[in-house]
Protein backbone atom coordinates (compact mmCIF):
# COMPACT_ATOMS: atom_id res chain seq x y z
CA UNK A 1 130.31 116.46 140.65
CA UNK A 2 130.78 119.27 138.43
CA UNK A 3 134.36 118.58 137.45
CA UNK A 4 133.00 115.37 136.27
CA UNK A 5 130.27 116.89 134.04
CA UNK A 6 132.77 119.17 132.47
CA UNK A 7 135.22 116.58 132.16
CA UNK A 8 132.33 114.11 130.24
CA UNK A 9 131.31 117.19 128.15
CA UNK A 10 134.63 118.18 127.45
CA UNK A 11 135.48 114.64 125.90
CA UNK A 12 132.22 114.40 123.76
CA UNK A 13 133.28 117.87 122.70
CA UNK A 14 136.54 117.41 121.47
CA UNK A 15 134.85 114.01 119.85
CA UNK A 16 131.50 115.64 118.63
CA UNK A 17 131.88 113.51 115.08
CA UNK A 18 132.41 110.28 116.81
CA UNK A 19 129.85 111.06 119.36
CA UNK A 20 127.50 112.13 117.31
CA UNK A 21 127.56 108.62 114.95
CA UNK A 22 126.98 106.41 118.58
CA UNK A 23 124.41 108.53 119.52
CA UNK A 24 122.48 108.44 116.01
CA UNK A 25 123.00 104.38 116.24
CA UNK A 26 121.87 104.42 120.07
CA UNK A 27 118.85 107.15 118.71
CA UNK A 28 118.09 104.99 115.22
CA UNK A 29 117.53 101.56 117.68
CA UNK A 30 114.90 103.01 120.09
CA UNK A 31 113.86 104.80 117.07
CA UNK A 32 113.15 101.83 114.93
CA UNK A 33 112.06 99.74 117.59
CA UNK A 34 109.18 102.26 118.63
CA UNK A 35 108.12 102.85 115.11
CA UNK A 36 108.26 98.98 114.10
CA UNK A 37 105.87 98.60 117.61
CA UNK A 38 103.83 101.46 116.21
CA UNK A 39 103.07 99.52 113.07
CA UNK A 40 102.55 96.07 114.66
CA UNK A 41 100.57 97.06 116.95
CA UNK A 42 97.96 99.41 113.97
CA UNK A 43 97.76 95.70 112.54
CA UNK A 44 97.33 94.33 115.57
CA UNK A 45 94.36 96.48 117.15
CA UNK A 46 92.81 96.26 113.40
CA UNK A 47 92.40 92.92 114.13
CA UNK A 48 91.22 92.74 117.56
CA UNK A 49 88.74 95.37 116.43
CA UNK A 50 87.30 93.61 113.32
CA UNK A 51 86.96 90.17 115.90
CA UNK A 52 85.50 92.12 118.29
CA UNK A 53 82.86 93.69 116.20
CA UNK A 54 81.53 90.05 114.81
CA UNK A 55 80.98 86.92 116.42
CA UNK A 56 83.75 84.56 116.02
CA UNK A 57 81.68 81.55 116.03
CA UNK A 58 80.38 82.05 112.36
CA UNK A 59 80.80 79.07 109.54
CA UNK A 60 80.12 80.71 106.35
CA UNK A 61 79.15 77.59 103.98
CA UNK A 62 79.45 78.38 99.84
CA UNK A 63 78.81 76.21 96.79
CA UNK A 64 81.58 74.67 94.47
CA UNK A 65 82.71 72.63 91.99
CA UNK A 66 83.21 69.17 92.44
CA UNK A 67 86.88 68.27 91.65
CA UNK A 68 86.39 63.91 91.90
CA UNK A 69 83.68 61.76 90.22
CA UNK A 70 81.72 59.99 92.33
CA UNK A 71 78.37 58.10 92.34
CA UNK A 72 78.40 58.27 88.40
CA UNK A 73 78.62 61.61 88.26
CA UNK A 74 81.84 63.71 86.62
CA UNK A 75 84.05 65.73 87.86
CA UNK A 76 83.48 69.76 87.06
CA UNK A 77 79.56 69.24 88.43
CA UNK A 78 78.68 72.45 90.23
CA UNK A 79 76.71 72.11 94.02
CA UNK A 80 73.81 74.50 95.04
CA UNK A 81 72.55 74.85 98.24
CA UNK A 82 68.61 74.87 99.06
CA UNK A 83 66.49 75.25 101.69
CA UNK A 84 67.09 71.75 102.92
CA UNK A 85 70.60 72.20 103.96
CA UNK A 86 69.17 75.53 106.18
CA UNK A 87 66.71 73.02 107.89
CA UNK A 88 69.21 69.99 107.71
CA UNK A 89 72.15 71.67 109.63
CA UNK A 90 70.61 72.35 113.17
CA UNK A 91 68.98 68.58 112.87
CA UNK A 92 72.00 66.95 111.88
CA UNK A 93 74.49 68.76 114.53
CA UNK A 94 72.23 70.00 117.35
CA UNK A 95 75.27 69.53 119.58
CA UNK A 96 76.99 71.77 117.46
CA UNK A 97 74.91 74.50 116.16
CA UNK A 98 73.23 76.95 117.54
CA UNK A 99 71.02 78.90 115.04
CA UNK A 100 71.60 78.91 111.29
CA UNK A 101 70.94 81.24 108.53
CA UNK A 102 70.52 81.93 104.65
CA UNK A 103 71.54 84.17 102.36
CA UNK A 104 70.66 84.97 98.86
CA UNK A 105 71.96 87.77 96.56
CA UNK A 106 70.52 89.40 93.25
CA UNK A 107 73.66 92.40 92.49
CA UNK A 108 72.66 95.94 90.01
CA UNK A 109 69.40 96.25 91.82
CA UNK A 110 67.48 99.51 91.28
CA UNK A 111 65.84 101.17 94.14
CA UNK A 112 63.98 104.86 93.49
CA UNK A 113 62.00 106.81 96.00
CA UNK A 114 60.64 109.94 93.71
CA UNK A 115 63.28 111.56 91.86
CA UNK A 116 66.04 110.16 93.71
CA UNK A 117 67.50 106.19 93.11
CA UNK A 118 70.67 103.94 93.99
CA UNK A 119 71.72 100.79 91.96
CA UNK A 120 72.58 98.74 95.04
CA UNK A 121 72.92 94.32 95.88
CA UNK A 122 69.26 93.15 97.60
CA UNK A 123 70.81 90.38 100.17
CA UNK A 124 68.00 87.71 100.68
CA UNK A 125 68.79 87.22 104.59
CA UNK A 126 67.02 85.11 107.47
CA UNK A 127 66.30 86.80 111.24
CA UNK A 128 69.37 85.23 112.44
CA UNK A 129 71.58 87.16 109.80
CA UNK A 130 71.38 90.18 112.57
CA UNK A 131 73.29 88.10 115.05
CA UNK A 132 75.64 86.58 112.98
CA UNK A 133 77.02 89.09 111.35
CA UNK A 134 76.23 91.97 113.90
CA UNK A 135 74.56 94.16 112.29
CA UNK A 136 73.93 97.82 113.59
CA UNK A 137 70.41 98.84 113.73
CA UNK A 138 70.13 103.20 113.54
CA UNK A 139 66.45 102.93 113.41
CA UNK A 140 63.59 100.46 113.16
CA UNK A 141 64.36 96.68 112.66
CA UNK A 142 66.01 93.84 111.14
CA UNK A 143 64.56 91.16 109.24
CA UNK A 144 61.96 88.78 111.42
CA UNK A 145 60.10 85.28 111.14
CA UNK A 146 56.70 86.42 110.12
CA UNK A 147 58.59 88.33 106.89
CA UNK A 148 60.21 84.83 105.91
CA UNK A 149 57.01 83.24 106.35
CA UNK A 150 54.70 85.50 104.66
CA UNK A 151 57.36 86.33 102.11
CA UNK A 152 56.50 90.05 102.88
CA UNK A 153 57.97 92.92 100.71
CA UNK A 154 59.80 94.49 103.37
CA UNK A 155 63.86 95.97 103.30
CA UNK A 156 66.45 96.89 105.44
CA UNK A 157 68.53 99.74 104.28
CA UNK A 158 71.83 100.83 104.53
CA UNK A 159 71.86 104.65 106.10
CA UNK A 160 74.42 105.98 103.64
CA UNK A 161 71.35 104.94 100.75
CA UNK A 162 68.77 106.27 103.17
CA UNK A 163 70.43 109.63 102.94
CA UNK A 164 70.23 109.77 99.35
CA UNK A 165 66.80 108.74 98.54
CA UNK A 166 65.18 110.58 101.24
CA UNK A 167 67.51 113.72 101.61
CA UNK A 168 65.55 116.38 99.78
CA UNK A 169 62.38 115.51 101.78
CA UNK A 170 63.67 115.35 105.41
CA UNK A 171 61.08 112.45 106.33
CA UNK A 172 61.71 109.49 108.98
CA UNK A 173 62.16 106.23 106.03
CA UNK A 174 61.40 103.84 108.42
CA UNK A 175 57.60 102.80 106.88
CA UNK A 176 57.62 104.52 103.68
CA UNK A 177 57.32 102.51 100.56
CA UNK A 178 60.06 102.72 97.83
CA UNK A 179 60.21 101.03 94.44
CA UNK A 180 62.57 97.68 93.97
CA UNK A 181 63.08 97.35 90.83
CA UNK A 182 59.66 96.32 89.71
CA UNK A 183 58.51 95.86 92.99
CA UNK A 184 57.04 98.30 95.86
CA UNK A 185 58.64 97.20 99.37
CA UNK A 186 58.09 98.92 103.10
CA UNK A 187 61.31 100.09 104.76
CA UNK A 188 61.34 98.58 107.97
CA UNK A 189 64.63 99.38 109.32
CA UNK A 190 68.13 101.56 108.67
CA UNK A 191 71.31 99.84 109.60
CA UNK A 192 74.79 101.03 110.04
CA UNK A 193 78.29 99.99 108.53
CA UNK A 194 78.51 96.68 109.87
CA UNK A 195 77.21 93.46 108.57
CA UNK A 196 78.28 90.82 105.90
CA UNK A 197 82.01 92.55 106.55
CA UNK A 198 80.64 95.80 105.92
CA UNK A 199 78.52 95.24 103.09
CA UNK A 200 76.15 98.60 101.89
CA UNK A 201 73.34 96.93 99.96
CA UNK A 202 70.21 96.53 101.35
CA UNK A 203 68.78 93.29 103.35
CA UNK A 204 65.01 91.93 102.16
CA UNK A 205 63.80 88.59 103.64
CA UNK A 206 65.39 85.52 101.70
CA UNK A 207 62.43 84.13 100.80
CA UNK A 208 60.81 86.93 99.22
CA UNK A 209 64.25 87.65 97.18
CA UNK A 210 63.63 84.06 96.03
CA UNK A 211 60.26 84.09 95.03
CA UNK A 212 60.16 87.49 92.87
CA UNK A 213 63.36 86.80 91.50
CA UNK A 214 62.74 82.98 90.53
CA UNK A 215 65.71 81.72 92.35
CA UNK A 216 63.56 78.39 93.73
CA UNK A 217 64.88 77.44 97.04
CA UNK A 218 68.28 78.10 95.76
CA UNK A 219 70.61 79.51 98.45
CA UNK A 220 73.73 81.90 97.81
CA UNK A 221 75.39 80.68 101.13
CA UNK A 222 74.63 79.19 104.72
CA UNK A 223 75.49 80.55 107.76
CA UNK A 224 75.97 79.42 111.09
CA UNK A 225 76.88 79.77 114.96
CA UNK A 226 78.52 76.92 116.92
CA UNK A 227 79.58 76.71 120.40
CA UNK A 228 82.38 74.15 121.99
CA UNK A 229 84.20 74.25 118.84
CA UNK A 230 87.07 76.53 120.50
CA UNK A 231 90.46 75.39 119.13
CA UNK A 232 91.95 74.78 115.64
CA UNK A 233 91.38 70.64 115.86
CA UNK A 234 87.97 70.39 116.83
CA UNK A 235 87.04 72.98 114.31
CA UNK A 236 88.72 71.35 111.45
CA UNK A 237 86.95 67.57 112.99
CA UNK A 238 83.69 69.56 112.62
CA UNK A 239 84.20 70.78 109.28
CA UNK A 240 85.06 67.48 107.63
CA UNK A 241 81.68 65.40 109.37
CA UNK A 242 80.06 68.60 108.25
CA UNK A 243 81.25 68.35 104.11
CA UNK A 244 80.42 64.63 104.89
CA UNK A 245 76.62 65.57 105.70
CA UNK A 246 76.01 67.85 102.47
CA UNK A 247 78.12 64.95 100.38
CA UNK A 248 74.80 62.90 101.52
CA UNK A 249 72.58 65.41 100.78
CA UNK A 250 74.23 66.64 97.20
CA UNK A 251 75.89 63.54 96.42
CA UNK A 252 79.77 64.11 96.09
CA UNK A 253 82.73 62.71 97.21
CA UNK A 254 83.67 63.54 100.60
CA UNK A 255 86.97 64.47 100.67
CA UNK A 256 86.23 67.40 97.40
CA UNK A 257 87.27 70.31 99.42
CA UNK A 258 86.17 71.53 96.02
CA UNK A 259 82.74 70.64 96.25
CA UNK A 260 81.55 73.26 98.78
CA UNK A 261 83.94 75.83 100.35
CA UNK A 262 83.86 76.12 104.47
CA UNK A 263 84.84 79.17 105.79
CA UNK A 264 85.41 79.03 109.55
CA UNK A 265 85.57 82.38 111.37
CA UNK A 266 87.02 80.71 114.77
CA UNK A 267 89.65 78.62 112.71
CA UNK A 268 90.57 81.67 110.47
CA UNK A 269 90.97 84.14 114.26
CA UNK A 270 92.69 81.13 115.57
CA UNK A 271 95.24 81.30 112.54
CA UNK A 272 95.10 85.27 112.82
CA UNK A 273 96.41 84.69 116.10
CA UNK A 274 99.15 83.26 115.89
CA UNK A 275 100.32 85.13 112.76
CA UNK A 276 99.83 88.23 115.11
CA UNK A 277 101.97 86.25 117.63
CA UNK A 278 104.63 85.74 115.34
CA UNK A 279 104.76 89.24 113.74
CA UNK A 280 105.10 90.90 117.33
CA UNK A 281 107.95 88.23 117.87
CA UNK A 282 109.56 89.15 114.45
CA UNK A 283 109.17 93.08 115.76
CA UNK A 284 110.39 92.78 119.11
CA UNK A 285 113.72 90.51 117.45
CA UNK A 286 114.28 93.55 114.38
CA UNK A 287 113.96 95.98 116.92
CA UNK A 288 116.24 94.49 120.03
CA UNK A 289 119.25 93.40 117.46
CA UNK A 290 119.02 97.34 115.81
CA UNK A 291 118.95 98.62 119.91
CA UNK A 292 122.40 96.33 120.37
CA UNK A 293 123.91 98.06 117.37
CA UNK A 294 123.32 100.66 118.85
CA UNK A 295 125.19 99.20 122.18
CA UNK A 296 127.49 98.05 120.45
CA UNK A 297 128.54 101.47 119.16
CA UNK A 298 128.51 102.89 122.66
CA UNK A 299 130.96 99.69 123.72
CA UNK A 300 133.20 100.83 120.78
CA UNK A 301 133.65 104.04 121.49
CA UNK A 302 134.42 103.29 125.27
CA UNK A 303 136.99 101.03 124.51
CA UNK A 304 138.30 104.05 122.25
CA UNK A 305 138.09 106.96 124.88
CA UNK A 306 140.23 104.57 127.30
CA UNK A 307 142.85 103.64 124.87
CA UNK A 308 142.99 107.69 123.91
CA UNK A 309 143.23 108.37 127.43
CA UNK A 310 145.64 105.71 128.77
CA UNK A 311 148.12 107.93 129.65
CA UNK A 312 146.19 110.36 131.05
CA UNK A 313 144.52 107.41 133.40
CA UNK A 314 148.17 106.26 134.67
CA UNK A 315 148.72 110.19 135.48
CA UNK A 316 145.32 109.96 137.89
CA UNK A 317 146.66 106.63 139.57
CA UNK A 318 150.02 108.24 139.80
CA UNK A 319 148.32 111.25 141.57
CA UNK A 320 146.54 108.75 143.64
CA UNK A 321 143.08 108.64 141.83
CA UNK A 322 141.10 105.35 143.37
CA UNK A 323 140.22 102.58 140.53
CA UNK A 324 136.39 103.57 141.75
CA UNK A 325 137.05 107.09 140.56
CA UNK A 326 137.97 106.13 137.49
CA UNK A 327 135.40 103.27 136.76
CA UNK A 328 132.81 106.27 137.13
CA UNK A 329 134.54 108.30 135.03
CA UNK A 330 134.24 106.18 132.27
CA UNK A 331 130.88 104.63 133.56
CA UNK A 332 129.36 108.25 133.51
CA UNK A 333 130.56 109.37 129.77
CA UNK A 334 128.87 105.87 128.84
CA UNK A 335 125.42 106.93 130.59
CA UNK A 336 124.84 110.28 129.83
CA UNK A 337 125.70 109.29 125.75
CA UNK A 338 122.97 106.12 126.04
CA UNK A 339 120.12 108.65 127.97
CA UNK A 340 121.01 111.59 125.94
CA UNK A 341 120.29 109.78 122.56
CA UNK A 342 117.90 107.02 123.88
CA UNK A 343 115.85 109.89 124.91
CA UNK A 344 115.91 111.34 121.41
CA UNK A 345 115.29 108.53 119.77
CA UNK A 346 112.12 107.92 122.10
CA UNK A 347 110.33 111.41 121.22
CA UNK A 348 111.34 110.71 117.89
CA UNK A 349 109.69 107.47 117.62
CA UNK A 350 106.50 108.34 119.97
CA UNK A 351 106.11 111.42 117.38
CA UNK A 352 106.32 109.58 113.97
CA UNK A 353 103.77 107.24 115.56
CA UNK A 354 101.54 109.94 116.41
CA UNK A 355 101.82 110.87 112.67
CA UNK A 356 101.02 107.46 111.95
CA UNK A 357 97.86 107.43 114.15
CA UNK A 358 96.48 111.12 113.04
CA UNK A 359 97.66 110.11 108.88
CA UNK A 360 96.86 106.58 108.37
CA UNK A 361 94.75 105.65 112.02
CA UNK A 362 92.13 104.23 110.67
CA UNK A 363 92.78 103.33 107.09
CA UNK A 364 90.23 100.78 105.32
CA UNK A 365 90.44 98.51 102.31
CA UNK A 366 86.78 99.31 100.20
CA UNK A 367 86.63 96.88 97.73
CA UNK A 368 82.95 98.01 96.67
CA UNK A 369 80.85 95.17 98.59
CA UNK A 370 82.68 95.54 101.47
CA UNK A 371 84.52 97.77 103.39
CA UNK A 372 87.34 96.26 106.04
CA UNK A 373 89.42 98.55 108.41
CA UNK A 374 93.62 97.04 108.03
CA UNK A 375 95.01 99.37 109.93
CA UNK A 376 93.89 101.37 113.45
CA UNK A 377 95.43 103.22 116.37
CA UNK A 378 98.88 102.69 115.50
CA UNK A 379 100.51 103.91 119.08
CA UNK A 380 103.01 102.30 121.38
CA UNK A 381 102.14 102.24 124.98
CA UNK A 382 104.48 105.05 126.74
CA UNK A 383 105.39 102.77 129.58
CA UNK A 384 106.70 100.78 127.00
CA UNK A 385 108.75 103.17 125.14
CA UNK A 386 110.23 104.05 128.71
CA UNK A 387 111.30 100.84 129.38
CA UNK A 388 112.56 100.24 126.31
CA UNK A 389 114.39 103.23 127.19
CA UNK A 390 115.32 102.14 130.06
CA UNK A 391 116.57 99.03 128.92
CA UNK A 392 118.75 100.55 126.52
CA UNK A 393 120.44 102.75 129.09
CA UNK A 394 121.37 99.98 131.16
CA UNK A 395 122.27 97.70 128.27
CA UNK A 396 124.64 101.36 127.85
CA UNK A 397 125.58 101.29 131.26
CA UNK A 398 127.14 97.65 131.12
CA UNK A 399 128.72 98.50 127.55
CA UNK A 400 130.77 101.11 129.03
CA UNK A 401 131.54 98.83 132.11
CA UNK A 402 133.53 97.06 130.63
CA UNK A 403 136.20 99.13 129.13
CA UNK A 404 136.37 101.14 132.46
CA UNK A 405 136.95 97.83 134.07
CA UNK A 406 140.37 97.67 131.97
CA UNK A 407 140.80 101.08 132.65
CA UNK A 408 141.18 100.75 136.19
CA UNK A 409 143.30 97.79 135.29
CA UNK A 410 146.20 99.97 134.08
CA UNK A 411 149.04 99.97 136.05
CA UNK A 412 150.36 103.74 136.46
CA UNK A 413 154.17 102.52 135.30
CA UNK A 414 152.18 101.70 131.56
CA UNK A 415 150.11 104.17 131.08
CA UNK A 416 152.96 106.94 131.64
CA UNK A 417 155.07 105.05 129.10
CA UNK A 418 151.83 104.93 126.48
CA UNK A 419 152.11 107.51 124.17
């Protein structure tokens, strides 16, 4: 066993150049392949993360412009939605719907407690809003039925604006009173980063937003949760009976996608899906053609160390060497080049990730009324990265097969005459 080890190190030795470029391509493929997973899979769990954190049965419904004439009317007319579509929606689809809600916005609001003020977006919201979106509650609560009703002056705050306007006097602000622009409202609650997709403003019941800001029963959007709706086709069914039911109600064609604008959170993680599917597939495809590269290399250079050592291979048989002897010879010098690198290449990949994760973990996209997390936790699983290692050293194993194969091929009366 030792002669053999010398004789494989003695041969990578006297080839270090040659070994050295098969090893960086067999390093560079489980290299790439771990890094390329690492990245995937930060998209990936960024995903799965922002799904998780929401429900996925949300429609978001928004107004439009209406793109066809219809009913007398031209083109370019623009579609609100009012109170009556809130009430409409669970009475038209009761099958479908399970609770709906509103929302109306009024942006460059002015809140002051004291000294201290924010300019922050009030978002007009029903009880349901809390569900829907999943909103965090640190302290106090959300938004309820008697504040819709009563059109009370209460507000929901975000805790990063709690901080500021209540930081120099170190008091609870759940039931203090604060000034809304012209207006004195009770702070009910604090809530956390989620909600509306991370939105910081501050939540006030939607019918008091719509009263002291003269918005009528004008609503900013609809919301709603479904249930049986789980696959791409009988989402997209619902939507179009559901733009047929407002083209009743607000008289437009229906079939103007224009007219109001349908976002489906179940058709759009559907999609997401299967875009994640197919990036993972693109990955794993990159990533196995650079690992045969790499095999490929070691398969070269095989083929090369036999055809160096022909003669000295017809000296062994001469000398009564057994074709097995020789096979492992060759086999062996194949192995240790595929582990040796494969396991650099590993480490190396595992640690760039790791840079990845403590760098660029948890990186977010802010866009100012909303805050969205892109890219988290971008690690491969170890057992992975071993079998990929794994794989590669077999893969190794077999490319180096084959040239000892021929080598134990060689008659002795050839290989003495090859010079």
């Amino acid at each position: 066993m030792l002669d053999l080890w010398q004789e494989i190190f003695g041969t990578i030795k006297r080839n270090k150049l040659r070994t050295a470029l098969t090893g960086f391509a067999v390093a560079w493929g489980i290299f790439m392949l771990i890094v390329l997973l690492g990245a995937g899979n930060g998209l990936i769990h960024a995903f799965e993360q922002s799904a998780n954190e929401r429900a996925l049965n949300v429609i978001r419904v928004y107004p439009g412009w209406t793109q066809l004439p219809y009913d007398g009317f031209m083109e370019g007319r623009f579609v609100e939605l009012d109170n009556r579509d809130l009430t409409e929606t669970p009475r038209l689809f009761p099958e479908e719907v399970i609770e709906s809600g509103a929302q109306v916005n009024q942006g460059g609001v002015t809140i002051s407690f004291g000294p201290e003020y924010i300019s922050t977006t009030l978002a007009g919201v029903s009880p349901a809003h809390i569900k829907i979106e999943a909103v965090k509650i640190a302290s106090g609560r959300f938004i309820n039925e008697i504040d819709i009703q009563e059109r009370r002056k209460v507000i929901v705050l975000h805790k990063n604006s709690a901080e500021t306007l209540f930081k120099q006097l170190h008091t609870d602000p759940v039931g203090q009173f604060i000034n809304v622009g012209a207006f004195s409202f009770q702070v009910v609650g604090i809530y956390g980063d989620m909600g509306d997709q991370g939105q910081r403003g501050a939540y006030v019941p939607f019918s008091t937003l719509q009263t002291i800001y003269n918005k009528g029963n004008k609503l900013n959007s609809l919301l709603f949760t479904t249930r049986g709706l789980n696959d791409e086709a009988s989402n997209l069914d619902f939507e179009e009976r559901y733009r047929h039911a407002l083209s009743r109600l607000h008289r437009f064609d229906p079939d103007d996608t224009g007219a109001v604008w349908i976002g489906n959170r179940m058709r759009q993680y559907i999609q997401s899906q299967k875009a994640m599917g197919i990036l993972t597939t693109a990955i794993w495809v990159i990533g196995i053609f650079t690992l045969l590269s790499g095999i490929v290399g070691v398969s070269n250079i095989m083929l090369i160390t036999v055809k160096e050592r022909t003669h000295e291979i017809g000296i062994r048989k001469a000398l009564g060497a057994k074709p097995r002897s020789i096979l492992w010879l060759i086999i062996s010098e194949s192995i240790v080049i595929t582990t040796l690198f494969g396991y650099i290449g590993m480490v190396a990949g595992i640690g760039v990730t790791e840079w990845m994760d403590a760098y660029f973990g948890n990186q977010t996209m802010d866009a100012g009324m909303f805050q969205e997390t892109f890219f988290t936790d971008p690690t491969v699983d170890l057992r992975i990265a071993i079998q990929a290692t794994i794989t590669l050293i077999v893969a190794g194993t077999l490319a180096g097969f084959f040239p000892a194969r021929k080598a134990t091929h060689i008659r002795p009366i050839e290989a003495l005459n090859a010079m």
